[in-house]
Protein backbone atom coordinates (compact mmCIF):
# COMPACT_ATOMS: atom_id res chain seq x y z
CA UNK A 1 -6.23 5.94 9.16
CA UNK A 2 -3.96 3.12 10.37
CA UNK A 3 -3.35 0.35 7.76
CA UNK A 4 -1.65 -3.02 7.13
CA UNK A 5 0.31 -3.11 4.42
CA UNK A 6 1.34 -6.70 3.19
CA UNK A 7 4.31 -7.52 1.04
CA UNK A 8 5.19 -10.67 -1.33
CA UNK A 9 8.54 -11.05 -1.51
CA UNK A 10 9.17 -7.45 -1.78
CA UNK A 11 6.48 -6.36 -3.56
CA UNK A 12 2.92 -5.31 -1.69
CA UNK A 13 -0.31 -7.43 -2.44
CA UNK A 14 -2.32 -5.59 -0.66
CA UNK A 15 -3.78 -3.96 2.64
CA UNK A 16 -5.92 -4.17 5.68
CA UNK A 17 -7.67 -2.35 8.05
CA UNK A 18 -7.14 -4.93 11.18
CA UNK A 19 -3.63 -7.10 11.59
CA UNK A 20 -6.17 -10.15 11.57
CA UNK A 21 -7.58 -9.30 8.40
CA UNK A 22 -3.54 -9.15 7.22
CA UNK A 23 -2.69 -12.73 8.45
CA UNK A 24 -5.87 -13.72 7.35
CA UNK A 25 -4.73 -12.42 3.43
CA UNK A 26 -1.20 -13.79 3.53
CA UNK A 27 -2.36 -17.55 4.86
CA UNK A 28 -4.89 -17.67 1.76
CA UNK A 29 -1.54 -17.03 -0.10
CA UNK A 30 0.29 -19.20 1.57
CA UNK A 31 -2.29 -21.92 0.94
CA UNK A 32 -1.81 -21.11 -2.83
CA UNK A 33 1.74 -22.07 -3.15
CA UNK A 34 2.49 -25.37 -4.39
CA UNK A 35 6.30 -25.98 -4.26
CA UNK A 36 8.13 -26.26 -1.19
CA UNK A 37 11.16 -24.72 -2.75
CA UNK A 38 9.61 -21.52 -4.21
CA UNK A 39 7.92 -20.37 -0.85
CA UNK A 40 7.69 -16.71 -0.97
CA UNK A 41 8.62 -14.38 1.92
CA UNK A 42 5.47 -12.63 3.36
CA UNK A 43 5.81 -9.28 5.31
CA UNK A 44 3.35 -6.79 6.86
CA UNK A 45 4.20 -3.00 7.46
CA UNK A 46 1.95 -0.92 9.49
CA UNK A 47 1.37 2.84 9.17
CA UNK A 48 -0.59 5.57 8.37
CA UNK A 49 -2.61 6.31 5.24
CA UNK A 50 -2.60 9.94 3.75
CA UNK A 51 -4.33 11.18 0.87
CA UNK A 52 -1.83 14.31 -0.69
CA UNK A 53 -4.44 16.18 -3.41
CA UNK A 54 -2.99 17.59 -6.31
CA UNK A 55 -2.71 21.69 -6.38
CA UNK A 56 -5.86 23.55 -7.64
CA UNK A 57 -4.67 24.07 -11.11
CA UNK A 58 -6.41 28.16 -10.33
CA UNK A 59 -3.77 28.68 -7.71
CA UNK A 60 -1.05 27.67 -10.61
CA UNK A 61 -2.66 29.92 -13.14
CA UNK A 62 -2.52 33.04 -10.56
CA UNK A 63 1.57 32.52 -10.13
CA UNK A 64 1.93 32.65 -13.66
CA UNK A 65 -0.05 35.72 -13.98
CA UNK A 66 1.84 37.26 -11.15
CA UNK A 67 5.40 36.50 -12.73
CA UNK A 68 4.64 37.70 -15.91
């Protein structure tokens, strides 16, 4: 699944499905910040979102077994 990643001066905020939804995030930031000289830097990354599971913890037990 394709998502927008969006950063805070380095650091991500959060994500989106659409790039609309993305701009739409970072200008309710924007309209958050109060000082003119402590603007942050906003920045959106797309890509792709994959889930990596964790081994089955049987599959572990087996190896053990087998190098014993």
């Amino acid at each position: 699944m394709k998502r927008f990643y969006i950063f805070k001066d380095g650091t991500q905020v959060g994500s989106a499905v659409e790039r609309e939804q993305a701009l739409h995030m970072i200008r309710q930031y924007q309209a958050l910040e109060t000082h003119p000289f402590l603007k942050a830097e906003f920045s959106i990354i797309a890509g792709e979102e994959e889930f990596i599971p964790y081994p089955s913890q049987r599959k572990a037990s087996r190896k053990k077994q087998d190098m014993e």
